[in-house]
Protein backbone atom coordinates (compact mmCIF):
# COMPACT_ATOMS: atom_id res chain seq x y z
CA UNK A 1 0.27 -28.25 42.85
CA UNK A 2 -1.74 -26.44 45.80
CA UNK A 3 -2.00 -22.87 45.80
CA UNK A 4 -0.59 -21.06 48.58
CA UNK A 5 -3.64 -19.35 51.04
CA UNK A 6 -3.13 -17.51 53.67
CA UNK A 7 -4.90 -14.77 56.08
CA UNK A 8 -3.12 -12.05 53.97
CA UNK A 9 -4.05 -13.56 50.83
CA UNK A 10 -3.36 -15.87 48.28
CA UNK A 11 -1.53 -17.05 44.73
CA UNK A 12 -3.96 -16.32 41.64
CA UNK A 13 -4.56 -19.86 39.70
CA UNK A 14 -3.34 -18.30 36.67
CA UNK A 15 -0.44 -15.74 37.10
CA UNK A 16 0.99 -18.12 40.45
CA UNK A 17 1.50 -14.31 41.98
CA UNK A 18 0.71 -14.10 45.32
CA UNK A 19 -1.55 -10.99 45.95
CA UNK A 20 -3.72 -9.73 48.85
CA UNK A 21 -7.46 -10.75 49.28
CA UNK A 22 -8.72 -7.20 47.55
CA UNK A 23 -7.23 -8.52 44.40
CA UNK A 24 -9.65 -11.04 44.43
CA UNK A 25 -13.19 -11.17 43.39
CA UNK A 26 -16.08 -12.64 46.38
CA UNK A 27 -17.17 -16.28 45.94
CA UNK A 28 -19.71 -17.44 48.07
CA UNK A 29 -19.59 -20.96 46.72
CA UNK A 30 -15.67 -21.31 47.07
CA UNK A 31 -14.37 -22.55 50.55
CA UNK A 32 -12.43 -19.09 50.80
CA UNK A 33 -15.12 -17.17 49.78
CA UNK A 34 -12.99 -15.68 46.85
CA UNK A 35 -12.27 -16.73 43.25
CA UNK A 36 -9.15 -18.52 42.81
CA UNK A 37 -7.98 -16.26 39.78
CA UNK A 38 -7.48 -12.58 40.58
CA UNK A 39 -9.61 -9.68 39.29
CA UNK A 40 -6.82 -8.95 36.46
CA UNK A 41 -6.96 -12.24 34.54
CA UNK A 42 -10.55 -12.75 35.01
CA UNK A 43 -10.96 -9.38 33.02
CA UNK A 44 -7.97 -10.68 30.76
CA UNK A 45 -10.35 -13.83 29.63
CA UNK A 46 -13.11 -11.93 29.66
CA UNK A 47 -11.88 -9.37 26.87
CA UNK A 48 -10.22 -12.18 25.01
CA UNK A 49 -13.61 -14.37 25.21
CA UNK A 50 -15.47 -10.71 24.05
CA UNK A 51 -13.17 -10.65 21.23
CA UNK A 52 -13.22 -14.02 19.92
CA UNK A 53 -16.94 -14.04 19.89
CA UNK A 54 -18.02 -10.37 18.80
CA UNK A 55 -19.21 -11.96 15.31
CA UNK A 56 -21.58 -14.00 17.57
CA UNK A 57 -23.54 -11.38 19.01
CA UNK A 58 -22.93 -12.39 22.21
CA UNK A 59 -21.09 -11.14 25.33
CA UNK A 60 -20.56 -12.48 28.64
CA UNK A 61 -22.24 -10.83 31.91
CA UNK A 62 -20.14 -9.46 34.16
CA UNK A 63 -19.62 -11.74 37.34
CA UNK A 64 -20.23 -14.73 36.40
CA UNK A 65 -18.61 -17.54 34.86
CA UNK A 66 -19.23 -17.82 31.09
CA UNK A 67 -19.38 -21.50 30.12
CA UNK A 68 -22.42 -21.74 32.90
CA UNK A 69 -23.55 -18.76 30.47
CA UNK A 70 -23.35 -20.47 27.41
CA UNK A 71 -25.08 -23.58 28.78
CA UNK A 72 -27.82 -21.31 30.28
CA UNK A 73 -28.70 -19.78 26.43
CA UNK A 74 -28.09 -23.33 24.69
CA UNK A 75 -24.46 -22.31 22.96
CA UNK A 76 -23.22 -25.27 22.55
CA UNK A 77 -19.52 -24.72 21.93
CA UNK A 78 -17.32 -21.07 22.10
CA UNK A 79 -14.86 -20.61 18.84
């Protein structure tokens, strides 16, 4: 199922709510120029990625995309 875009905005990937374009972080490689999940459940997998992996020593930089992070330092799989 296509999400709905618009000029206003459009529906998060993971919620299906359909919120303006501020609730949305930038994305220069997307077609819209804006990630297709809003800010709210990126931070939501972020914290639950930071807490299933706090015995690993390892946390996530903010703004970007984690699995490209673990590939980058040679993690092979996240528990």
């Amino acid at each position: 199922m296509k999400a709905l875009i618009t000029d206003e905005g459009r529906e998060c990937s993971k919620c299906n709510k359909f919120l303006p374009w501020e609730d949305f972080s930038k994305n220069k490689t997307t077609i819209t120029g804006y990630q297709s999940r809003c800010k709210l459940c990126c931070s939501t997998g972020l914290i639950a990625f930071t807490r299933r992996n706090k015995n690993t020593g390892y946390a996530p930089e903010l703004g970007f995309n984690y699995k490209a992070q673990l590939f980058c330092l040679g993690i092979k799989k996240a528990h």
